[in-house]
N, C-alpha and C. Protein backbone atom coordinates (compact mmCIF):
# COMPACT_ATOMS: atom_id res chain seq x y z
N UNK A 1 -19.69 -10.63 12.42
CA UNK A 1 -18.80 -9.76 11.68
C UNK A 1 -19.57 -8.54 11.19
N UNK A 2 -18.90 -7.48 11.14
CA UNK A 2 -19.78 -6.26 10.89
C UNK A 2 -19.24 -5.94 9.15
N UNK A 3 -20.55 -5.41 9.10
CA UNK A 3 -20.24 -5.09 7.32
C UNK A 3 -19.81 -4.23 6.84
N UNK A 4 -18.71 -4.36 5.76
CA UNK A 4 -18.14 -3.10 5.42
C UNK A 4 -18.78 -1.74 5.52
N UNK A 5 -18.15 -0.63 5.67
CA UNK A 5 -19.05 0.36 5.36
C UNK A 5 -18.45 0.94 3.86
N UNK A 6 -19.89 1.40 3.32
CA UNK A 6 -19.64 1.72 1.70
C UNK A 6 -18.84 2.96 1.82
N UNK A 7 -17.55 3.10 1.20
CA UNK A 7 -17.11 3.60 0.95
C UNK A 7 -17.64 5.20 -0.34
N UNK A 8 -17.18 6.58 0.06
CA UNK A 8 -17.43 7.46 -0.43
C UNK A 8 -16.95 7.50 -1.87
N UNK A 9 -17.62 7.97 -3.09
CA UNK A 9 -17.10 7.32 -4.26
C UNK A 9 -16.46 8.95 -5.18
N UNK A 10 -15.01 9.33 -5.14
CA UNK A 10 -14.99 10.78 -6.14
C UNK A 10 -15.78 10.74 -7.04
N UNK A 11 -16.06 11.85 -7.28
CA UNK A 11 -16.59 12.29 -9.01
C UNK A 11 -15.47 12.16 -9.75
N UNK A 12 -15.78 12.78 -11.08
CA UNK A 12 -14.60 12.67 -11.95
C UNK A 12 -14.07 13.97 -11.73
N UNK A 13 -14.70 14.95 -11.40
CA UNK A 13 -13.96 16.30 -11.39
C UNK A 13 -13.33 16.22 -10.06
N UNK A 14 -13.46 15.73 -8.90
CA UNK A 14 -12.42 15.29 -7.95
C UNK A 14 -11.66 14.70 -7.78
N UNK A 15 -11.26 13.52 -9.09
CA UNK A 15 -10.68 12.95 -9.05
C UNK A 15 -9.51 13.66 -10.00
N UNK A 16 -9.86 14.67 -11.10
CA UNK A 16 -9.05 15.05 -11.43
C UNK A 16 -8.59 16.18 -11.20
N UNK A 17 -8.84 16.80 -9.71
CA UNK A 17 -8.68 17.70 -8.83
C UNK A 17 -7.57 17.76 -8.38
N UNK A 18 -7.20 15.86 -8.31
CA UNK A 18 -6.41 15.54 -6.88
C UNK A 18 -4.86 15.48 -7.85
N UNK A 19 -4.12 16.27 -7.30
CA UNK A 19 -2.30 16.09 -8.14
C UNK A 19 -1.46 15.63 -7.17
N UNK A 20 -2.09 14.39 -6.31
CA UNK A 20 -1.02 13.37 -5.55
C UNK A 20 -0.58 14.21 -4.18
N UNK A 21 -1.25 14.97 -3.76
CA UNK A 21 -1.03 15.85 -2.44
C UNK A 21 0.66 15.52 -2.35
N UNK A 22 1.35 15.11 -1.20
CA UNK A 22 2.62 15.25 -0.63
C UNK A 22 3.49 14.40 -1.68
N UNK A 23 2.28 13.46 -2.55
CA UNK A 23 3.25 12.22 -2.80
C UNK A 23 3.23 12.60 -5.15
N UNK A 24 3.14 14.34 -4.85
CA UNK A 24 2.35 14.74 -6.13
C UNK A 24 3.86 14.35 -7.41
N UNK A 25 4.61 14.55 -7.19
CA UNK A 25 5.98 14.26 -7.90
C UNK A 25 5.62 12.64 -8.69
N UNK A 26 5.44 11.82 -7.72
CA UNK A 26 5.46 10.19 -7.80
C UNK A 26 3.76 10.34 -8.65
N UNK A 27 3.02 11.00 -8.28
CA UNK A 27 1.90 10.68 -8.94
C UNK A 27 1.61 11.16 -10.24
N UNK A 28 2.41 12.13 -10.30
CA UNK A 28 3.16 12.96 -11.89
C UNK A 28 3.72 11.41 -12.60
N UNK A 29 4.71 11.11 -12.24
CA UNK A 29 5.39 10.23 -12.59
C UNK A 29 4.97 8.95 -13.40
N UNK A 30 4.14 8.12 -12.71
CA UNK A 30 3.17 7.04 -13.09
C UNK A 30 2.27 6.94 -14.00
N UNK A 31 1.71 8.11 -14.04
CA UNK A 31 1.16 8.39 -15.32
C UNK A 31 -0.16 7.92 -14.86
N UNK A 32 -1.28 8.31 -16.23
CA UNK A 32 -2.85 7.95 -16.03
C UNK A 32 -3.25 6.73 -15.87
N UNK A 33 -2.57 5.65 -16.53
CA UNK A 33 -3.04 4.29 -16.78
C UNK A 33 -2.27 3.43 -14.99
N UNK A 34 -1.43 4.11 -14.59
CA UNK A 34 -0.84 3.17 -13.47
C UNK A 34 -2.01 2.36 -12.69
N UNK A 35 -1.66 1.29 -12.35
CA UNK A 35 -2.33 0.31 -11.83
C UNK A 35 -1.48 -0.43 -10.15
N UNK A 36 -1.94 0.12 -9.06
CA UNK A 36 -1.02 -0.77 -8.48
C UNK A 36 -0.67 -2.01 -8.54
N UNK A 37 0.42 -2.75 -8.48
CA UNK A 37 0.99 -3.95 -8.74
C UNK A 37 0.29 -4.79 -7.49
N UNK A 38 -0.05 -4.59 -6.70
CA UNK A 38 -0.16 -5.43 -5.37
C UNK A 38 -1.99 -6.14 -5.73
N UNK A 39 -2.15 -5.05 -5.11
CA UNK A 39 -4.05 -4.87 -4.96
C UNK A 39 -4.80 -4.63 -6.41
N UNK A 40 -4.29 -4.49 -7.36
CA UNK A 40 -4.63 -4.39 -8.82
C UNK A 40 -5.73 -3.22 -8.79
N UNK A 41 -5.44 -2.02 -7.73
CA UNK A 41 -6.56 -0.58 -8.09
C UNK A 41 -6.11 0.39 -9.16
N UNK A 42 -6.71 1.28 -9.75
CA UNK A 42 -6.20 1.76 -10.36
C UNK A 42 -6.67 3.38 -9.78
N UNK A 43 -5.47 4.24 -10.18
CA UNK A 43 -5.18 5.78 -9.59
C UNK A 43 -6.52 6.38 -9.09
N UNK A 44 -7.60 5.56 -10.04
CA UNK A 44 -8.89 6.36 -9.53
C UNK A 44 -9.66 5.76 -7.78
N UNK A 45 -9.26 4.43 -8.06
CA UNK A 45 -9.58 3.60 -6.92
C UNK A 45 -8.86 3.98 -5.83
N UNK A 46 -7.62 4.04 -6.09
CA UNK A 46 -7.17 4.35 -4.54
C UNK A 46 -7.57 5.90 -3.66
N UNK A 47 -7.86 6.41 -4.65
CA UNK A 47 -8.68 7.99 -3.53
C UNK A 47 -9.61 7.34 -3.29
N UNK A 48 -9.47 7.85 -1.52
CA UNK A 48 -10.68 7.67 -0.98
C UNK A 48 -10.70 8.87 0.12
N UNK A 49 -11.82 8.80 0.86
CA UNK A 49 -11.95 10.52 1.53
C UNK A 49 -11.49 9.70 3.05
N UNK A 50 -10.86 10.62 3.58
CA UNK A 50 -10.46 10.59 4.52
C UNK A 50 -9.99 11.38 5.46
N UNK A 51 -9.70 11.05 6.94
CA UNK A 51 -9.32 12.26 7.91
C UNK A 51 -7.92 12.39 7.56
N UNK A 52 -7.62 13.59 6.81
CA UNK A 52 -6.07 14.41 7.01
C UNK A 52 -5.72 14.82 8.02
N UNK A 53 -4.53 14.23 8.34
CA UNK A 53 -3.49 14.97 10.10
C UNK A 53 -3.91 14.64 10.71
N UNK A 54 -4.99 13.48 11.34
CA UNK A 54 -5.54 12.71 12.56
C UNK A 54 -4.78 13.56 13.76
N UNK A 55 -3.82 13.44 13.78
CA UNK A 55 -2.94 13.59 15.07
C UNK A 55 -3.21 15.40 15.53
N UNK A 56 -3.42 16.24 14.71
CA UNK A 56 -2.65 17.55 14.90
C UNK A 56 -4.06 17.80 15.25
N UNK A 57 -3.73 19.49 15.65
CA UNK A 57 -4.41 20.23 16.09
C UNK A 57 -5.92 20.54 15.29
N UNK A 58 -6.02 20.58 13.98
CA UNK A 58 -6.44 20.83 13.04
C UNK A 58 -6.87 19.55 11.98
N UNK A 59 -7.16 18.80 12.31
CA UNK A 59 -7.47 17.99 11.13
C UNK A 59 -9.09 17.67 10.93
N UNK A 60 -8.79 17.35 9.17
CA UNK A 60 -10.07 17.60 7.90
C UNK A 60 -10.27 16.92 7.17
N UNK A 61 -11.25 16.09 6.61
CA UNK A 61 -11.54 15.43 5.77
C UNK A 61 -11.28 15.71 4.57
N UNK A 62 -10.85 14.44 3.60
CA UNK A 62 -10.08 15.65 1.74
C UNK A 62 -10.30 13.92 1.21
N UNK A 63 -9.60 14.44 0.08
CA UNK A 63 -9.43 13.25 -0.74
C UNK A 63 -7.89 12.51 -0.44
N UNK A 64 -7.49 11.56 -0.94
CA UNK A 64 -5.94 11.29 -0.13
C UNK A 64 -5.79 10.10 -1.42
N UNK A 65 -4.87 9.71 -1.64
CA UNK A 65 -3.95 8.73 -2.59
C UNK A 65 -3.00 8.81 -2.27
N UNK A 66 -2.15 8.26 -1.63
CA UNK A 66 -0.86 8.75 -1.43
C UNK A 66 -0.34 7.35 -2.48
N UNK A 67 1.27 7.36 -2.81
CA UNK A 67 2.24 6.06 -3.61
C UNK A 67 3.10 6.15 -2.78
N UNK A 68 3.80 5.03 -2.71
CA UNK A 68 5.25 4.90 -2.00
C UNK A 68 6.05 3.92 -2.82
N UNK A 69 6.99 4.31 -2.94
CA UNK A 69 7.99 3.25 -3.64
C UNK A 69 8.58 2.15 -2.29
N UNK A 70 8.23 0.92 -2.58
CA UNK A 70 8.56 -0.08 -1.53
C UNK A 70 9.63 -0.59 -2.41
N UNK A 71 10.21 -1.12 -1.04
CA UNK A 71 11.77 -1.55 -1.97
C UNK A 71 12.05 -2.56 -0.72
N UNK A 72 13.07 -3.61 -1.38
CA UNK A 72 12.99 -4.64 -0.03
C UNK A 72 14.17 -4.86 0.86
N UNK A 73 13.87 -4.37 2.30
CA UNK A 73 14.84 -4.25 3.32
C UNK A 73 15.53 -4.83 3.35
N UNK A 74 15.83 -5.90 2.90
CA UNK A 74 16.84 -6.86 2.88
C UNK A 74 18.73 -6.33 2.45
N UNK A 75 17.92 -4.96 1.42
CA UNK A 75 19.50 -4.41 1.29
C UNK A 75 18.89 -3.07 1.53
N UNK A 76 19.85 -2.77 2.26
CA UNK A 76 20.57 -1.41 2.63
C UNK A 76 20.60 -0.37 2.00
N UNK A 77 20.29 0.80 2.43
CA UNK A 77 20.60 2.06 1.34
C UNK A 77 22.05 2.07 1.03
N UNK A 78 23.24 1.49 2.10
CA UNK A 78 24.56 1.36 1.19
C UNK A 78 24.78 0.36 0.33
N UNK A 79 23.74 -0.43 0.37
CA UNK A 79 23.87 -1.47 -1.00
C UNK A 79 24.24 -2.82 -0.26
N UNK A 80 24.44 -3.05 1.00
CA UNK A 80 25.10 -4.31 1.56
C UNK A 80 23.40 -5.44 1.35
N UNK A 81 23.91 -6.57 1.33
CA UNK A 81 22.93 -7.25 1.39
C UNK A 81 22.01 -7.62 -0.09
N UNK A 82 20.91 -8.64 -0.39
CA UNK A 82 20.12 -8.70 -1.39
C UNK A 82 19.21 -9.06 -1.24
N UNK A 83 18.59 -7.88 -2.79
CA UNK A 83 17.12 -7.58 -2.53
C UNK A 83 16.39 -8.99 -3.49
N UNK A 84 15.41 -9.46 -3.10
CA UNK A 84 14.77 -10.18 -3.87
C UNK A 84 13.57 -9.42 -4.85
N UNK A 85 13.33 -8.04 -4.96
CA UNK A 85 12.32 -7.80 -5.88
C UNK A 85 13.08 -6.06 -6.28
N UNK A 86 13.13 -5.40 -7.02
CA UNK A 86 13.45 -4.00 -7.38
C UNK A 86 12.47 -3.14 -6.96
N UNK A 87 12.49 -1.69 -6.49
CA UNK A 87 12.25 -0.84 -5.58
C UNK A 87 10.50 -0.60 -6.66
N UNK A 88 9.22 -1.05 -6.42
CA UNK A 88 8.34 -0.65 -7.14
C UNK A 88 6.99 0.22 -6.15
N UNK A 89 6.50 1.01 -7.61
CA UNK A 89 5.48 1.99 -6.79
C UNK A 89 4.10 1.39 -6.27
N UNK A 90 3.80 1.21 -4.92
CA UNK A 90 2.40 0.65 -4.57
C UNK A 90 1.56 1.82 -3.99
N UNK A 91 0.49 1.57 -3.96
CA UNK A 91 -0.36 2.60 -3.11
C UNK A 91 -0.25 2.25 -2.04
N UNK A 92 -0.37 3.61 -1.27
CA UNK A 92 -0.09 3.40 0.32
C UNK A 92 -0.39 2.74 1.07
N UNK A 93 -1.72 1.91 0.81
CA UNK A 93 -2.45 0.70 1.72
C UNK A 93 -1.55 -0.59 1.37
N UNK A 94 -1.06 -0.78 0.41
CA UNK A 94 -0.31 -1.63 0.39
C UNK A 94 0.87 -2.19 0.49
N UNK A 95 1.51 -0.57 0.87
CA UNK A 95 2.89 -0.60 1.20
C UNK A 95 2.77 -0.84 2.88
N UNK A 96 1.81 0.14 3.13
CA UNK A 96 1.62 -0.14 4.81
C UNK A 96 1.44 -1.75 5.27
N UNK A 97 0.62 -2.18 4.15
CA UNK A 97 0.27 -3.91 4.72
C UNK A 97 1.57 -4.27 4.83
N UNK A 98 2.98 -4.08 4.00
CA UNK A 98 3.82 -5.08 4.34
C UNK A 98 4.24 -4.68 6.06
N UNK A 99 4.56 -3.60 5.92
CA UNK A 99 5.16 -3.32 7.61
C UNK A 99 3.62 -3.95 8.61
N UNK A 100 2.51 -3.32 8.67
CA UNK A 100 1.53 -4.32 9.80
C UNK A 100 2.14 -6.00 9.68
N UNK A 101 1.69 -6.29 8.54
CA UNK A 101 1.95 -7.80 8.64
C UNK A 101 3.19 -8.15 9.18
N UNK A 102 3.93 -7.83 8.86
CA UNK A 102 5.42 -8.03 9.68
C UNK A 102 5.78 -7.61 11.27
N UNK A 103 5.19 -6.22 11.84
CA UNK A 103 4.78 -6.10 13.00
C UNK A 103 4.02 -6.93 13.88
N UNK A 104 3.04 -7.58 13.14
CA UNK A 104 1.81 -8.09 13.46
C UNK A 104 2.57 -9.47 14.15
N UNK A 105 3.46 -10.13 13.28
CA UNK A 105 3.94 -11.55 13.02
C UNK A 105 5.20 -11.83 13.68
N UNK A 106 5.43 -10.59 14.28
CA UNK A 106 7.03 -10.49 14.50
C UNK A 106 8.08 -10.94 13.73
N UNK A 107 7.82 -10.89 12.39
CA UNK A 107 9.01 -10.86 11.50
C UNK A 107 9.97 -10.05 11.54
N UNK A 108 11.33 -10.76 10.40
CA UNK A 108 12.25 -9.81 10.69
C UNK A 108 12.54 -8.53 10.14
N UNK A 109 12.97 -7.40 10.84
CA UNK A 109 12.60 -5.88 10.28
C UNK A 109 13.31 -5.75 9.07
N UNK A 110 14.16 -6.77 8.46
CA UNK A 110 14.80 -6.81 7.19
C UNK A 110 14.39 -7.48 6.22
N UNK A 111 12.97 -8.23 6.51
CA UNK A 111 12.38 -8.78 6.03
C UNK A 111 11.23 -7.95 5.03
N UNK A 112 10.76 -8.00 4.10
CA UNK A 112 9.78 -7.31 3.24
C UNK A 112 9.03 -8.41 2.18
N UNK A 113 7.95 -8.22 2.37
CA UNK A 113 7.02 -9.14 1.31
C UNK A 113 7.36 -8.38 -0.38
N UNK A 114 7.55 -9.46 -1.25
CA UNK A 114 7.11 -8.47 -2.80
C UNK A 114 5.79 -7.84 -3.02
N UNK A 115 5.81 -6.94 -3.89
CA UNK A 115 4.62 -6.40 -4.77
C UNK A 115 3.34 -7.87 -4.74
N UNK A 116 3.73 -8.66 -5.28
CA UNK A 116 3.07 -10.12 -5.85
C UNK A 116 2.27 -10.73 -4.45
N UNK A 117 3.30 -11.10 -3.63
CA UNK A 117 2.87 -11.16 -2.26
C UNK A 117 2.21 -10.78 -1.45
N UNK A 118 2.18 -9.40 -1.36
CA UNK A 118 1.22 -8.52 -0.74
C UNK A 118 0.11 -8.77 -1.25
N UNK A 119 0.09 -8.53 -2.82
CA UNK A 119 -0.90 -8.85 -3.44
C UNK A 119 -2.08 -10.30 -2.89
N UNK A 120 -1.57 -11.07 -2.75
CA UNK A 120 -2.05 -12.54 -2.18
C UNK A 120 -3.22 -12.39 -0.58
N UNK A 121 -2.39 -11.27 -0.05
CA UNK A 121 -2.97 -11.26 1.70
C UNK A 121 -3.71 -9.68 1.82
N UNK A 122 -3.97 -8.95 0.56
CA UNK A 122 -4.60 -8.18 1.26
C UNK A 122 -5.89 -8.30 -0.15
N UNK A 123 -7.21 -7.71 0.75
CA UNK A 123 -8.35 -7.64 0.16
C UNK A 123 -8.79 -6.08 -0.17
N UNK A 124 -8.93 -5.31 -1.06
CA UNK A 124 -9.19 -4.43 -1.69
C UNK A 124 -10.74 -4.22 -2.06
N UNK A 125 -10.87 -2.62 -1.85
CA UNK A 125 -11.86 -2.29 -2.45
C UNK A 125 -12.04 -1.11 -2.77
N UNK A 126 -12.71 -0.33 -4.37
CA UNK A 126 -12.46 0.90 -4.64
C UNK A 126 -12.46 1.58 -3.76
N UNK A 127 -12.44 2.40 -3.50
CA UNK A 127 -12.49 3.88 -2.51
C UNK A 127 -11.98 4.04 -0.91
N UNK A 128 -11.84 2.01 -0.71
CA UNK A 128 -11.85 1.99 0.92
C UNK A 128 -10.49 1.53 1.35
N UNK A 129 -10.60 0.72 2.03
CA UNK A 129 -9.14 0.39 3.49
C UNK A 129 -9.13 -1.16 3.06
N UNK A 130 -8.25 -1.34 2.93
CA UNK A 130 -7.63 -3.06 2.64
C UNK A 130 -8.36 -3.94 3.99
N UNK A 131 -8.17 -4.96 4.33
CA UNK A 131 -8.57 -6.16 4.77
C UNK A 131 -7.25 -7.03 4.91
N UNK A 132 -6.71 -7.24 5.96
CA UNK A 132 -5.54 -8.43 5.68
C UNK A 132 -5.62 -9.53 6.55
N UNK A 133 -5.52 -10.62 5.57
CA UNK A 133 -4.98 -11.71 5.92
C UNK A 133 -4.01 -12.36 6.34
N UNK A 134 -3.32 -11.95 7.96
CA UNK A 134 -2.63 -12.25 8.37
C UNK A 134 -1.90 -13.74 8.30
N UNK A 135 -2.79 -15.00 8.65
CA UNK A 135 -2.85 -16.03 8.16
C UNK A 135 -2.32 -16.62 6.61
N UNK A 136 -2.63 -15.48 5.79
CA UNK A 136 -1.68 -15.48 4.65
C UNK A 136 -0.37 -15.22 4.63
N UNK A 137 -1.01 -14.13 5.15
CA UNK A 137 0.73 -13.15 4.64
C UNK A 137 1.74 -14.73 5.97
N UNK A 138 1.26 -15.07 7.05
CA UNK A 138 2.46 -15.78 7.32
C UNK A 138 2.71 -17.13 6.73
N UNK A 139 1.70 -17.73 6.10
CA UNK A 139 2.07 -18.63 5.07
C UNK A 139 2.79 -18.21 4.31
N UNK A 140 3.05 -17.50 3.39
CA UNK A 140 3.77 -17.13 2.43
C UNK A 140 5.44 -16.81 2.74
N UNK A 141 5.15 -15.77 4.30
CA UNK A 141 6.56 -16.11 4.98
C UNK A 141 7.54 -17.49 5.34
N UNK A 142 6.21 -18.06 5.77
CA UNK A 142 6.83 -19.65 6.04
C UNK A 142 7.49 -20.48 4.67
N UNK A 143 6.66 -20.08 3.80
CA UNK A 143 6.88 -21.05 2.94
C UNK A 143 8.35 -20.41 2.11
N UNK A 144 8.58 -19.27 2.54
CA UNK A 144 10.05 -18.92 1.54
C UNK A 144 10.93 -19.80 2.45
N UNK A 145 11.09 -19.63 3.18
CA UNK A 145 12.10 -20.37 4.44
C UNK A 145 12.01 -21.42 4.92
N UNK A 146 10.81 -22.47 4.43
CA UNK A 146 11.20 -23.76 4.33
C UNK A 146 11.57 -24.03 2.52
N UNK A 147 11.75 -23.46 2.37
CA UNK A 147 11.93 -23.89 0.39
C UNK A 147 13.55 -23.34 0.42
N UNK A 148 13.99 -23.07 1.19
CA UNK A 148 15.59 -22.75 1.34
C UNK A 148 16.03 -24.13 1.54
């Protein structure tokens, strides 16, 4: 197994540089003390440096945090259906873990892990890229749906 690589660490004046790039509204919002619910980082932890726009013509290394409000597919933006957890803000590595893990597992696309859950299958570390435990995350699937 190869060893993490140490992650690049902001200063404080970069960290309070950064006003939530695309996702700056939501990062207004949360305030100083927010803590993600999943991975337990806090606003300072989740910047980490990274390649911006991979894809395009032009891309640059910056600082990045992005939030996403995950909310659980199970209901519908017209409201049909029910949600088992209310729409909450995670950092982006951890919103992404629910969709991999579910890709990964071939779960169902209406399917969504909670905040709590996620929490369980992914491994965190200041500045860097989660770690998941696939093997988890489908225990945890299994086990809602035999407890029905």
């Amino acid at each position: 197994m190869r060893k993490a690589k140490t992650p690049k660490v902001p200063t404080a004046e970069e960290f309070a540089a950064f006003k939530g790039a695309h996702c700056h509204q939501l990062w207004a919002r949360v305030g100083p003390d927010w803590i993600c619910p999943s991975c337990r980082r806090s606003k300072f932890q989740i910047l980490r440096w990274t390649k911006r726009f991979p894809s395009s013509d032009a891309p640059f290394l910056d600082w990045m945090a992005a939030l996403h409000e995950h909310h659980d597919h199970a209901r519908s933006w017209d409201g049909v259906g029910t949600a088992r957890f209310y729409p909450t803000v995670l950092c982006d590595q951890c919103n992404s873990a629910d969709g991999v893990a579910k890709r990964r597992l071939k779960l169902p696309e209406n399917f969504s892990f909670t905040p709590a859950e996620i929490g369980q299958f992914v491994t965190s570390q200041p500045h860097g890229k989660h770690v998941l435990d696939l093997a988890m995350a489908e225990r945890i699937y299994r086990s809602l749906w035999t407890a029905l």
